[in-house]
N, C-alpha and C. Protein backbone atom coordinates (compact mmCIF):
# COMPACT_ATOMS: atom_id res chain seq x y z
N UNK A 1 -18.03 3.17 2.83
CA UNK A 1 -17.70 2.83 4.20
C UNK A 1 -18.80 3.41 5.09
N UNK A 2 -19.31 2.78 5.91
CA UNK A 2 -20.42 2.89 6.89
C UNK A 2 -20.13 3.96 7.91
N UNK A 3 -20.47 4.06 8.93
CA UNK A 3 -20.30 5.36 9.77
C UNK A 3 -19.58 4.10 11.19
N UNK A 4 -19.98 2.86 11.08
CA UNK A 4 -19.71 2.09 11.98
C UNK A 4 -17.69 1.72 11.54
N UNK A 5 -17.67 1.76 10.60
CA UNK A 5 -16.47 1.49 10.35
C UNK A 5 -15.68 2.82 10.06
N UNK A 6 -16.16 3.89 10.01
CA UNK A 6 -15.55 5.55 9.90
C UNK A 6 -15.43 5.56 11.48
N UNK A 7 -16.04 5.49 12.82
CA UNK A 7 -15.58 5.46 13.23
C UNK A 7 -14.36 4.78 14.21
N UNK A 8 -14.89 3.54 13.67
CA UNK A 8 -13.50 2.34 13.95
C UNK A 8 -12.31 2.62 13.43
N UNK A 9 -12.13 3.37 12.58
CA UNK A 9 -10.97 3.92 11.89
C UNK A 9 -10.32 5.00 12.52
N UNK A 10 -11.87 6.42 13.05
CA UNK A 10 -10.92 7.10 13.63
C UNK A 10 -10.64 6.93 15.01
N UNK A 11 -11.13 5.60 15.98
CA UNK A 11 -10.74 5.33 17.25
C UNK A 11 -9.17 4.46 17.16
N UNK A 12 -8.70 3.69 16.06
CA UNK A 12 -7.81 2.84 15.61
C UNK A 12 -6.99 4.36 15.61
N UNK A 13 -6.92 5.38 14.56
CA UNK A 13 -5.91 6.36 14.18
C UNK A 13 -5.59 7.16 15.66
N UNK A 14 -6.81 7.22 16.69
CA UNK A 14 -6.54 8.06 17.61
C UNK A 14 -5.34 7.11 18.57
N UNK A 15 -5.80 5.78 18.50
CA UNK A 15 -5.16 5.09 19.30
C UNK A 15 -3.16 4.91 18.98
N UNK A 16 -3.58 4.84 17.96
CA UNK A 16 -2.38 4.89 17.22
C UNK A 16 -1.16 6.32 17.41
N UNK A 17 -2.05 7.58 17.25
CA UNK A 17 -1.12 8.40 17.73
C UNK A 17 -0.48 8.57 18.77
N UNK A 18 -1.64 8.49 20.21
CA UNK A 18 -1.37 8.11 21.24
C UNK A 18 0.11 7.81 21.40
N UNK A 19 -0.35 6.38 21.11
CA UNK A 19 0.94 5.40 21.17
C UNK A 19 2.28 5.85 20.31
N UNK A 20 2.08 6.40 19.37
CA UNK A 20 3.80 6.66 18.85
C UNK A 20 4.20 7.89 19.61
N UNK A 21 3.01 8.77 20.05
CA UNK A 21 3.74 9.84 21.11
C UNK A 21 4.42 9.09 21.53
N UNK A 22 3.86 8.26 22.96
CA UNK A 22 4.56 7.27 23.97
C UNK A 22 6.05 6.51 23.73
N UNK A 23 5.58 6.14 22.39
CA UNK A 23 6.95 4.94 22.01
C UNK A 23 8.02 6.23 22.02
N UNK A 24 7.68 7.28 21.06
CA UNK A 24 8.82 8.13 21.01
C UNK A 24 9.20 8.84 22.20
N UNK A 25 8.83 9.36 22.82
CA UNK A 25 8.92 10.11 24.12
C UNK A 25 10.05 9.09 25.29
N UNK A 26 9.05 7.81 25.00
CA UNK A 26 9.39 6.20 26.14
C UNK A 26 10.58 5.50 25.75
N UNK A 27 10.14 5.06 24.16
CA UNK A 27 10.30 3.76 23.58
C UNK A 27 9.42 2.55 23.66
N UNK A 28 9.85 2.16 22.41
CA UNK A 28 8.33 0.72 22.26
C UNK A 28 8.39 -0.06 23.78
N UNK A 29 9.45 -0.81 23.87
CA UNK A 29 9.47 -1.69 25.33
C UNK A 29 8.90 -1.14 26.31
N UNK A 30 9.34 -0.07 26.82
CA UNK A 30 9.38 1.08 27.80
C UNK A 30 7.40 1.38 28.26
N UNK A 31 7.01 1.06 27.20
CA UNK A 31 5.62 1.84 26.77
C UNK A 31 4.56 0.45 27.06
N UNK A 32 3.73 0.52 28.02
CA UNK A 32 2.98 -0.78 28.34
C UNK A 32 1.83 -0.36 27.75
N UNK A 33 0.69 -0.79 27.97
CA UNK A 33 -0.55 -0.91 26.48
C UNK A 33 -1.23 -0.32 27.67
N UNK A 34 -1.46 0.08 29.21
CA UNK A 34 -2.42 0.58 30.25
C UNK A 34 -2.25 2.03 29.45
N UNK A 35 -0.56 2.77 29.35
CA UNK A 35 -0.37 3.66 29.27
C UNK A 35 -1.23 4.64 27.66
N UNK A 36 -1.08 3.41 27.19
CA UNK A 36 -1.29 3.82 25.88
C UNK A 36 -2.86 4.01 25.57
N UNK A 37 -3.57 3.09 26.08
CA UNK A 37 -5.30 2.99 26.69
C UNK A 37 -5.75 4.22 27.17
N UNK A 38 -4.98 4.54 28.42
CA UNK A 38 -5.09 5.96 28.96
C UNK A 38 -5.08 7.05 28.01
N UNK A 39 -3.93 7.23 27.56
CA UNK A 39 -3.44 8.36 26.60
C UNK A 39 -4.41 8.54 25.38
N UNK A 40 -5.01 7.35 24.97
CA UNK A 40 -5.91 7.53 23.84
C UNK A 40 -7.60 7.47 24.86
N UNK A 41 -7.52 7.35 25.41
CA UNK A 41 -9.07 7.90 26.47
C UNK A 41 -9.58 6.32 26.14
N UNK A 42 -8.92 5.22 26.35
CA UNK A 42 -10.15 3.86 25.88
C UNK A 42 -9.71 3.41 27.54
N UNK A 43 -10.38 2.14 27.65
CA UNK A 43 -10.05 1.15 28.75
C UNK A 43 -9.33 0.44 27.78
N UNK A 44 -7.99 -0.33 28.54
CA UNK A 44 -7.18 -1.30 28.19
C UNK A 44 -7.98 -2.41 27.61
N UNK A 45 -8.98 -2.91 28.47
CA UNK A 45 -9.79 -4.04 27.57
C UNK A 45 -10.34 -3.75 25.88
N UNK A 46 -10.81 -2.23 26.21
CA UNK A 46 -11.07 -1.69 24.90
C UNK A 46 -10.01 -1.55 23.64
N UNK A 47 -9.00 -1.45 24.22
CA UNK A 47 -7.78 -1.00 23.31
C UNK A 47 -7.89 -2.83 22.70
N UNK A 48 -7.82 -3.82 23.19
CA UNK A 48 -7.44 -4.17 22.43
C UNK A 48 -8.50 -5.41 21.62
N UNK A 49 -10.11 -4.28 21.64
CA UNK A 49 -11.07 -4.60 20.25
C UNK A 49 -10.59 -4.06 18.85
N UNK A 50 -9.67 -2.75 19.38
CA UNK A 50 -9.15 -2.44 17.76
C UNK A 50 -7.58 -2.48 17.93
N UNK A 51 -6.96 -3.29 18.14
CA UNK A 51 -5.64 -3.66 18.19
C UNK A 51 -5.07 -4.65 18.60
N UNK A 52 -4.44 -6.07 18.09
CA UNK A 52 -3.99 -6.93 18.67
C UNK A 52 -2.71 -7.35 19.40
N UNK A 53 -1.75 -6.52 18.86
CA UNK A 53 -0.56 -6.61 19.29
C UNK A 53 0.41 -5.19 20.16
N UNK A 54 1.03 -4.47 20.78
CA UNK A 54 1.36 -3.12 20.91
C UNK A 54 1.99 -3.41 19.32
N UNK A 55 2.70 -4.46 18.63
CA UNK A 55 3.52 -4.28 17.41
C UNK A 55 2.36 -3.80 16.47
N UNK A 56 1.28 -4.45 16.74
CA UNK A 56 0.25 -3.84 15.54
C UNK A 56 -0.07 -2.71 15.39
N UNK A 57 -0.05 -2.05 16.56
CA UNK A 57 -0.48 -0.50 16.98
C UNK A 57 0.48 0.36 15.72
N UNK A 58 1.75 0.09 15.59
CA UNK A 58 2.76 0.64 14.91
C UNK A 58 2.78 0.13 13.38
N UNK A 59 2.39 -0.96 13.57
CA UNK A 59 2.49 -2.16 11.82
C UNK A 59 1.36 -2.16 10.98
N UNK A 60 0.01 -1.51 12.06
CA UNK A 60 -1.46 -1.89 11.56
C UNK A 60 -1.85 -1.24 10.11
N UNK A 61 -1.35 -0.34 9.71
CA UNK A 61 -1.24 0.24 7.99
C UNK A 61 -0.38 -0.43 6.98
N UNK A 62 0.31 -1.06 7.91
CA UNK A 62 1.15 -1.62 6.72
C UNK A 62 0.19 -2.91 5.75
N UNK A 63 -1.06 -3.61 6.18
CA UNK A 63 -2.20 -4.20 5.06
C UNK A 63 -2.59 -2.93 4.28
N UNK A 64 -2.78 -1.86 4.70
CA UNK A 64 -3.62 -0.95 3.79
C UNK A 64 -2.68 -0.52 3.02
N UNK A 65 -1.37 -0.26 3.42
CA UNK A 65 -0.11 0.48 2.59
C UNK A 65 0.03 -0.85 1.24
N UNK A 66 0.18 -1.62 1.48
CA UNK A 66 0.12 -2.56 0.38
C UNK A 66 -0.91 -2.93 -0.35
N UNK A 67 -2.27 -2.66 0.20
CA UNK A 67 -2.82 -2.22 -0.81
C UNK A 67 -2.90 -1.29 -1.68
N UNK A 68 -2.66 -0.05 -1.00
CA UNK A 68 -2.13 1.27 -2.00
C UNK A 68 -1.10 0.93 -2.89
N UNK A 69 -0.37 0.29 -2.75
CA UNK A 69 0.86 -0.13 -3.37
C UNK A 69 0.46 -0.85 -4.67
N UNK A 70 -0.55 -1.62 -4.17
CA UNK A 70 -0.88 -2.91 -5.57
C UNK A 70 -1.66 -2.00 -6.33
N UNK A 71 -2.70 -1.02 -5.77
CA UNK A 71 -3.23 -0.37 -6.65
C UNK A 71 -3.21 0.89 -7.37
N UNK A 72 -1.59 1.33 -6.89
CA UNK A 72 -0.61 2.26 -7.89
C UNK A 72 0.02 1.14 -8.60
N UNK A 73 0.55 0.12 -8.79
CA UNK A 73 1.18 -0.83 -9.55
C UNK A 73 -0.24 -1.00 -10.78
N UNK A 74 -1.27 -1.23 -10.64
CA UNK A 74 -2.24 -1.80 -11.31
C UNK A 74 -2.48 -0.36 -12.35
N UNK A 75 -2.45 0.53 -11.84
CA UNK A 75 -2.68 2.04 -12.65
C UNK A 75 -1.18 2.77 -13.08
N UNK A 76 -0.35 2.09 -13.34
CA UNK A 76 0.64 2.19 -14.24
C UNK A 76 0.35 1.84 -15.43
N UNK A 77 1.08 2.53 -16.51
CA UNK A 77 1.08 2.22 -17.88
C UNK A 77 1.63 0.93 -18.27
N UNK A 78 0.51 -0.06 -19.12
CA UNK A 78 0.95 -1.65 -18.89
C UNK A 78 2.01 -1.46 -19.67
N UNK A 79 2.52 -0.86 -20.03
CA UNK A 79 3.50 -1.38 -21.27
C UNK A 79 5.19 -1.17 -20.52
N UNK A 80 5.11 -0.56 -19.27
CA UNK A 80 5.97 0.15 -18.33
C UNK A 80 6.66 -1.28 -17.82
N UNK A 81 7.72 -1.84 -17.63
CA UNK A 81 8.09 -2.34 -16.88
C UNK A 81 8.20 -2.80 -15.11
N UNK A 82 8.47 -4.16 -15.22
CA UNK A 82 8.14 -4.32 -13.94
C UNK A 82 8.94 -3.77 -12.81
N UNK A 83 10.17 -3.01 -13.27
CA UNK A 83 11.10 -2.54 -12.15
C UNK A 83 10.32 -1.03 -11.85
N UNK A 84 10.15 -0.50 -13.03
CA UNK A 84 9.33 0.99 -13.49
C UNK A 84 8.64 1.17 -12.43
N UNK A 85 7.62 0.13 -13.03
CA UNK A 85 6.15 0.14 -12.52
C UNK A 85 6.22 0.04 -10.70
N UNK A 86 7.23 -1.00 -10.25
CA UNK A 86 6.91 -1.01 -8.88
C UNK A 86 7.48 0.24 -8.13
N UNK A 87 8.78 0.61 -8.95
CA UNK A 87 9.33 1.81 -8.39
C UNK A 87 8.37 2.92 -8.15
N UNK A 88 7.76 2.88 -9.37
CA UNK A 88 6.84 4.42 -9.07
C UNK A 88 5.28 4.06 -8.15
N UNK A 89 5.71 2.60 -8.18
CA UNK A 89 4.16 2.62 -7.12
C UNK A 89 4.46 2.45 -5.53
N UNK A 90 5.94 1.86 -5.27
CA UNK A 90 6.49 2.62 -3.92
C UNK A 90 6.17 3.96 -3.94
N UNK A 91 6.51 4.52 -4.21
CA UNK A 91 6.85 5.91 -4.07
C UNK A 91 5.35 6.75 -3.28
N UNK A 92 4.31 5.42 -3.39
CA UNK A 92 2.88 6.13 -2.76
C UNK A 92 2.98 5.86 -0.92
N UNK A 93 4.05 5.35 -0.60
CA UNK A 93 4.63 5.35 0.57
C UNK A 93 5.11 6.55 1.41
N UNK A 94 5.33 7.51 0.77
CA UNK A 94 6.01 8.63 1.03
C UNK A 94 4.99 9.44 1.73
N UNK A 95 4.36 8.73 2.60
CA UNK A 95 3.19 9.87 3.09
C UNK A 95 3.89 10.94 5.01
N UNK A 96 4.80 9.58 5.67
CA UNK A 96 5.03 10.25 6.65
C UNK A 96 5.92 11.89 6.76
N UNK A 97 5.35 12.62 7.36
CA UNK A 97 6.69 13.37 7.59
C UNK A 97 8.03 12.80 7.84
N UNK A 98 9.17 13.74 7.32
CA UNK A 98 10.22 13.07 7.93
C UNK A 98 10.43 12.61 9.34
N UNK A 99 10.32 13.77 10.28
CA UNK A 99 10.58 13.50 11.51
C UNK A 99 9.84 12.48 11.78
N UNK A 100 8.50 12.16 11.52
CA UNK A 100 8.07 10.89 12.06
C UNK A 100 8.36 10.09 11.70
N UNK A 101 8.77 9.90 9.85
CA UNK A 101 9.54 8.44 9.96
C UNK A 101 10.64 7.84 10.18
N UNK A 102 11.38 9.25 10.63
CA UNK A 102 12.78 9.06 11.34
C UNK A 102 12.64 8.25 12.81
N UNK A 103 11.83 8.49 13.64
CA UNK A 103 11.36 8.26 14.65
C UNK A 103 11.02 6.80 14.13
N UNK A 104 9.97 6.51 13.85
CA UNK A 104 9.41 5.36 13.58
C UNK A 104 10.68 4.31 12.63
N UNK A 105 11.31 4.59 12.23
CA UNK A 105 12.33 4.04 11.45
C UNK A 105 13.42 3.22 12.65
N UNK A 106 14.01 4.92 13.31
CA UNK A 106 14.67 4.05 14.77
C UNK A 106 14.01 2.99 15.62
N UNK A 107 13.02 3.56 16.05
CA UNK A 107 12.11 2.60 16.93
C UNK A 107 12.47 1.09 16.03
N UNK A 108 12.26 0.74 15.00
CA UNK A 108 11.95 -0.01 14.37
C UNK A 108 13.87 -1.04 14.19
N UNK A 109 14.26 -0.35 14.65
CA UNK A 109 16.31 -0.75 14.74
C UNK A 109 16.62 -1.04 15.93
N UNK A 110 15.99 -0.68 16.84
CA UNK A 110 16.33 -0.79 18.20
C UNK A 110 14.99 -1.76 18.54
N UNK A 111 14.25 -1.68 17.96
CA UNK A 111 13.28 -3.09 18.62
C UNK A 111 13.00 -4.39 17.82
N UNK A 112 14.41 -5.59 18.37
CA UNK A 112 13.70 -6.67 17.54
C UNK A 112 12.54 -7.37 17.04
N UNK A 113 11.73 -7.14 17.77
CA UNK A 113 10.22 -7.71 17.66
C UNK A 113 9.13 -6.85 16.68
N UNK A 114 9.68 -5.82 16.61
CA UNK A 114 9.19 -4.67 15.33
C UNK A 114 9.87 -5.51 14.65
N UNK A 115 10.77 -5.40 14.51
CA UNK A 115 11.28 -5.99 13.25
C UNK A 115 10.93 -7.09 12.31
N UNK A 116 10.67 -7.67 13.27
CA UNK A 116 10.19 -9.32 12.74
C UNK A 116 8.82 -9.03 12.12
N UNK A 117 8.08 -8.83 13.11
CA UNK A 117 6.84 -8.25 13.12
C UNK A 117 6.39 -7.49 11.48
N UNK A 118 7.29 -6.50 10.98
CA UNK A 118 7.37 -5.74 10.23
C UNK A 118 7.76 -7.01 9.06
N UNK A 119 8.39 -7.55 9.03
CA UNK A 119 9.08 -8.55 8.09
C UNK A 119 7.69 -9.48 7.41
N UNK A 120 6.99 -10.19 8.73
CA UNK A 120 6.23 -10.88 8.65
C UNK A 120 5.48 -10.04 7.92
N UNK A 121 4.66 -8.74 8.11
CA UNK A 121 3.35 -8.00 7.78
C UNK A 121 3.94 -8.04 5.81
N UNK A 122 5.33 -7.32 5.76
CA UNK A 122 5.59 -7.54 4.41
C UNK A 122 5.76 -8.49 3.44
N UNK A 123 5.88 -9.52 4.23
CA UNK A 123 5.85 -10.92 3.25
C UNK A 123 4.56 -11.23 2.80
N UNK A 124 3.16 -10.41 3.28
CA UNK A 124 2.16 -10.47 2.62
C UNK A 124 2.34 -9.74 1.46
N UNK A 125 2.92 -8.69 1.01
CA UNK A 125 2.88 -7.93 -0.13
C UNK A 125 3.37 -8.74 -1.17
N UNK A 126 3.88 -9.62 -1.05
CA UNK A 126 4.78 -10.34 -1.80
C UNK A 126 3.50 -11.06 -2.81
N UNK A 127 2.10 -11.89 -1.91
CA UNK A 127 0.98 -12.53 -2.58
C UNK A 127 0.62 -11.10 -3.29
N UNK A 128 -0.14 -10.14 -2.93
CA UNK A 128 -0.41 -9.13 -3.79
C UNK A 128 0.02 -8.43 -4.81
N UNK A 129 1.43 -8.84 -4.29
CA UNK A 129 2.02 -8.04 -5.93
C UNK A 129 2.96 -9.10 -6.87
N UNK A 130 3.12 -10.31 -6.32
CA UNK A 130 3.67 -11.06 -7.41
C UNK A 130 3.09 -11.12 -8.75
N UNK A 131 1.46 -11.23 -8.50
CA UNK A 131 0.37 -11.82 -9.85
C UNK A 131 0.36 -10.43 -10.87
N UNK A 132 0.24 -9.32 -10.44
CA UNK A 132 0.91 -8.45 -11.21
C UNK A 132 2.31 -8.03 -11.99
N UNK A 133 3.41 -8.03 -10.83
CA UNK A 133 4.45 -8.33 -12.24
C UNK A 133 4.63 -9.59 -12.63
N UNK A 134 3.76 -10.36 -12.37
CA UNK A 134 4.01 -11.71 -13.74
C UNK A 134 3.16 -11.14 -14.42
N UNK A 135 1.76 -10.50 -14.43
CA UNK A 135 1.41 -10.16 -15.90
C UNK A 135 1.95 -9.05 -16.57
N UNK A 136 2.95 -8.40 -15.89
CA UNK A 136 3.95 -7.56 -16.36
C UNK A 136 5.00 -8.07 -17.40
N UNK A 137 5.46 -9.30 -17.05
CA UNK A 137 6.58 -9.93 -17.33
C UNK A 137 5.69 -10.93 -18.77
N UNK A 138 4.81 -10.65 -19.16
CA UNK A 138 4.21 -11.10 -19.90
C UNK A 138 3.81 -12.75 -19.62
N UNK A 139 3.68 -13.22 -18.67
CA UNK A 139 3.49 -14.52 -18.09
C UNK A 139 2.63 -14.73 -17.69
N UNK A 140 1.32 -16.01 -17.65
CA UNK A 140 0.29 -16.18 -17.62
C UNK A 140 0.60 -16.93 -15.65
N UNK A 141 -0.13 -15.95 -14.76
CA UNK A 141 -0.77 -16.51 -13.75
C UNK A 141 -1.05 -17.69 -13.79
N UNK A 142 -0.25 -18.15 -12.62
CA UNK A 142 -0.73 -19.61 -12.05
C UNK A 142 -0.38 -20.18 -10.98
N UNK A 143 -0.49 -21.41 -10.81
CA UNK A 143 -0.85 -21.71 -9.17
C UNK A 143 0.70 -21.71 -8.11
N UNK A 144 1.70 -21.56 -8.97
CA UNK A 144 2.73 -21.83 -8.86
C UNK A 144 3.40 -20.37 -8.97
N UNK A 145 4.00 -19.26 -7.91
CA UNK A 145 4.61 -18.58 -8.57
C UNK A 145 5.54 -18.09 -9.19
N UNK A 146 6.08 -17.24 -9.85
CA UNK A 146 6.54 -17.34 -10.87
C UNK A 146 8.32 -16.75 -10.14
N UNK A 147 9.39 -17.56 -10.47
CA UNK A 147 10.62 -17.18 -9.46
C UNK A 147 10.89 -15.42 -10.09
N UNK A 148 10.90 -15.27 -11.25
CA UNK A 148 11.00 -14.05 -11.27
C UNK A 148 10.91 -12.97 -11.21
N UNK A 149 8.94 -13.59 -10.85
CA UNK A 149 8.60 -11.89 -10.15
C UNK A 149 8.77 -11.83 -9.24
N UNK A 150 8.42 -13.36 -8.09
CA UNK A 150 9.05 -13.25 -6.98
C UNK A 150 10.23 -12.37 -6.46
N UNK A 151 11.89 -12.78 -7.35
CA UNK A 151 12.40 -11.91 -6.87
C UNK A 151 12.50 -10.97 -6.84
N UNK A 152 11.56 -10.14 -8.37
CA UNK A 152 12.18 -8.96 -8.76
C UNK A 152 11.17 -8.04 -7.17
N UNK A 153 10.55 -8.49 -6.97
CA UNK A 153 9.05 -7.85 -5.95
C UNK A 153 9.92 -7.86 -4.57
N UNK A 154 10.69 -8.92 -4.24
CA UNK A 154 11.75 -9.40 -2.83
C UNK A 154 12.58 -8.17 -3.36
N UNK A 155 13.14 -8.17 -3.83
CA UNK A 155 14.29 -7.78 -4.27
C UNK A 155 14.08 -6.00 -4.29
N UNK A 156 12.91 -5.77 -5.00
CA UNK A 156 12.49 -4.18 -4.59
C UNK A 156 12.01 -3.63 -3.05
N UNK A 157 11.01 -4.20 -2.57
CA UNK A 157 11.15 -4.58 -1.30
C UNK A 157 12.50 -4.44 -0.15
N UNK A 158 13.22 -5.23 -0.48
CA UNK A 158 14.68 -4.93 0.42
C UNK A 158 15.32 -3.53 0.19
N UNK A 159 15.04 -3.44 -1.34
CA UNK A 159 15.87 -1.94 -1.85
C UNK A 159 15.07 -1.01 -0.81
N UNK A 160 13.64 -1.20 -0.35
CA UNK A 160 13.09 -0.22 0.15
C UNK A 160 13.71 -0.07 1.45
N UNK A 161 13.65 -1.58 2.04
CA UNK A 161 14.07 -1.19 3.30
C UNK A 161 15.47 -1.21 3.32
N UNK A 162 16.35 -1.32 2.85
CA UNK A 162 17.83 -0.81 2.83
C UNK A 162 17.86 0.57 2.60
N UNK A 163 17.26 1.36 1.72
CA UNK A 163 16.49 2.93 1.36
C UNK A 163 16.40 3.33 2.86
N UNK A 164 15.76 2.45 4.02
CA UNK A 164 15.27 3.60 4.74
C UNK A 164 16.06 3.68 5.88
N UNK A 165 16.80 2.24 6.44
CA UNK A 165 17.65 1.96 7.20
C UNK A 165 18.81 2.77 7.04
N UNK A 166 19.32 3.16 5.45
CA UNK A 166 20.36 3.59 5.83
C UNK A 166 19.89 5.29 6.03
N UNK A 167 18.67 6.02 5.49
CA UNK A 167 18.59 7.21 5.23
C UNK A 167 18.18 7.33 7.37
N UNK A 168 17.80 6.20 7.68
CA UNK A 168 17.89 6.43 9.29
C UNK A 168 19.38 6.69 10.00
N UNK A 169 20.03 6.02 9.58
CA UNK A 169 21.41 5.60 9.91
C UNK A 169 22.07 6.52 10.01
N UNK A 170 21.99 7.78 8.85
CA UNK A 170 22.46 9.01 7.86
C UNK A 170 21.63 10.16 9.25
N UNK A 171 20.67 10.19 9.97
CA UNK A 171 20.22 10.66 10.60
C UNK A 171 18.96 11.22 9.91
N UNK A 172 18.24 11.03 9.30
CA UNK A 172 17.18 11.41 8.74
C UNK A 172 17.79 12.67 7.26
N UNK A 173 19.15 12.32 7.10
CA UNK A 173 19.30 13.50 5.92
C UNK A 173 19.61 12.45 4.99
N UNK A 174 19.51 13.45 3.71
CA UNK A 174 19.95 13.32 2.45
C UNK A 174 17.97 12.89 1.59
N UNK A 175 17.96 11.94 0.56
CA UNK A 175 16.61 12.41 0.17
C UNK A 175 16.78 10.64 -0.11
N UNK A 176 15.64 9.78 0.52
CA UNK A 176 15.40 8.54 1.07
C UNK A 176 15.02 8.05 -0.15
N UNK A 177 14.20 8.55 -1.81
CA UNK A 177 14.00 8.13 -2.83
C UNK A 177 15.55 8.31 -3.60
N UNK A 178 15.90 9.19 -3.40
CA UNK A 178 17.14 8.87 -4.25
C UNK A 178 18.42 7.32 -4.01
N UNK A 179 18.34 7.70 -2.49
CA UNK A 179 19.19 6.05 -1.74
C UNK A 179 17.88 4.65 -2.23
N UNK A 180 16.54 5.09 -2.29
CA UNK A 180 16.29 4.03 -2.64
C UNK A 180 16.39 3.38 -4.22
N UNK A 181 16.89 5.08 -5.62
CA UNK A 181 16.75 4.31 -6.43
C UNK A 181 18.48 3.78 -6.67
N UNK A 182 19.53 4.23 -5.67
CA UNK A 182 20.74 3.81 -5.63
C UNK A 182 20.47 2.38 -5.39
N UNK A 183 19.93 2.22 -4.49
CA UNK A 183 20.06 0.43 -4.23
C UNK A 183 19.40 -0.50 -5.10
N UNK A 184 18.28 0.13 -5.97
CA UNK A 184 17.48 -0.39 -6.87
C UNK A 184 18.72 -0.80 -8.18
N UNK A 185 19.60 0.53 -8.52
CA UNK A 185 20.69 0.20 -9.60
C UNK A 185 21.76 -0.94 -9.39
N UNK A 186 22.15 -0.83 -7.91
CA UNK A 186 22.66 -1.77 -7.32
C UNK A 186 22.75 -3.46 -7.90
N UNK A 187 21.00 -3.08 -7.33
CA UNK A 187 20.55 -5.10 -7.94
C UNK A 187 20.18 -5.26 -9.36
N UNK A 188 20.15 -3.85 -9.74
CA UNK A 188 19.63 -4.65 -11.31
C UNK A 188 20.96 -4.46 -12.37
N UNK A 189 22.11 -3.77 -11.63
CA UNK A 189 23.49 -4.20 -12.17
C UNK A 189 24.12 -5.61 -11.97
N UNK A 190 24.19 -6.25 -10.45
CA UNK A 190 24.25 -7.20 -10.39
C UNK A 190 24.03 -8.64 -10.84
């Protein structure tokens, strides 16, 4: 990575903190993009060369988080299953503190447009990690994908975010991998 894009990264991260101060302190609605410009030292016009949406400001890791994701899935033991394998390559998610992803979790319940927003960004993970558990599932890639990894990938996915909704819900207690591998037993009893 270049020094041109090291620091595009750390003007994006500065901007970014900024702003979840704000949202949390404010709330997302509450919180206009002048304020947030200010708070991170840019001009508003500037803010948004490295940010397109205020939802992106909050969503903008979630491309890189799924890449981390595909490439803990890819460095699992092939012989590991596809429920295994994705379980333990969630688990490279676990980077926020609690309190912040308690915070960021609510924000994310109380603002429909996060929500969606958030929905949409994850339905990309779905292209990245289907082609892997089909070669999990011992199934040859192709143009067509395959309904079963599809769901099993949907289907882990929701466990996550049912995992976090309710460990929000709960008030940030109890331990958010354990509710997520409850809901994981859930669907693969079903």
């Amino acid at each position: 990575m270049g020094i041109r894009e090291r620091n595009r990264r750390a003007v994006e991260q500065e901007i970014s903190e900024a702003a979840m101060r704000l949202f949390v302190a404010q709330g997302f609605d509450a919180t206009t993009t002048d304020e947030i410009a200010h708070a991170a030292g840019v001009s508003p016009r500037s803010l948004f060369r490295y940010v397109g949406t205020k939802e992106d400001i909050v969503l903008g890791d979630l491309r890189d988080a799924g890449q981390r994701v595909l490439a803990a899935l890819q460095a699992r033991p092939p012989e590991e299953g596809p429920w295994e394998a994705l379980r333990a390559a969630l688990a490279v998610l676990e980077d926020n503190p609690p309190d912040r992803a308690l915070a960021i979790t609510e924000m994310f319940l109380r603002t429909p447009s996060l929500r969606a927003r958030r929905l949409e960004k994850r339905l990309a993970w779905l292209d990245l990690l289907v082609p892997e558990v089909t070669r999990r599932l011992g199934r040859a890639p192709g143009d067509v994908p395959d309904p079963a990894a599809h769901a099993i990938v949907s289907a882990a996915l929701a466990c996550l975010d049912t995992a976090t909704e309710v460990w929000a819900r709960r008030g940030g207690t109890g331990d958010v991998v354990q509710i997520f591998d409850e809901a994981l037993a859930a669907v693969r009893r079903a």
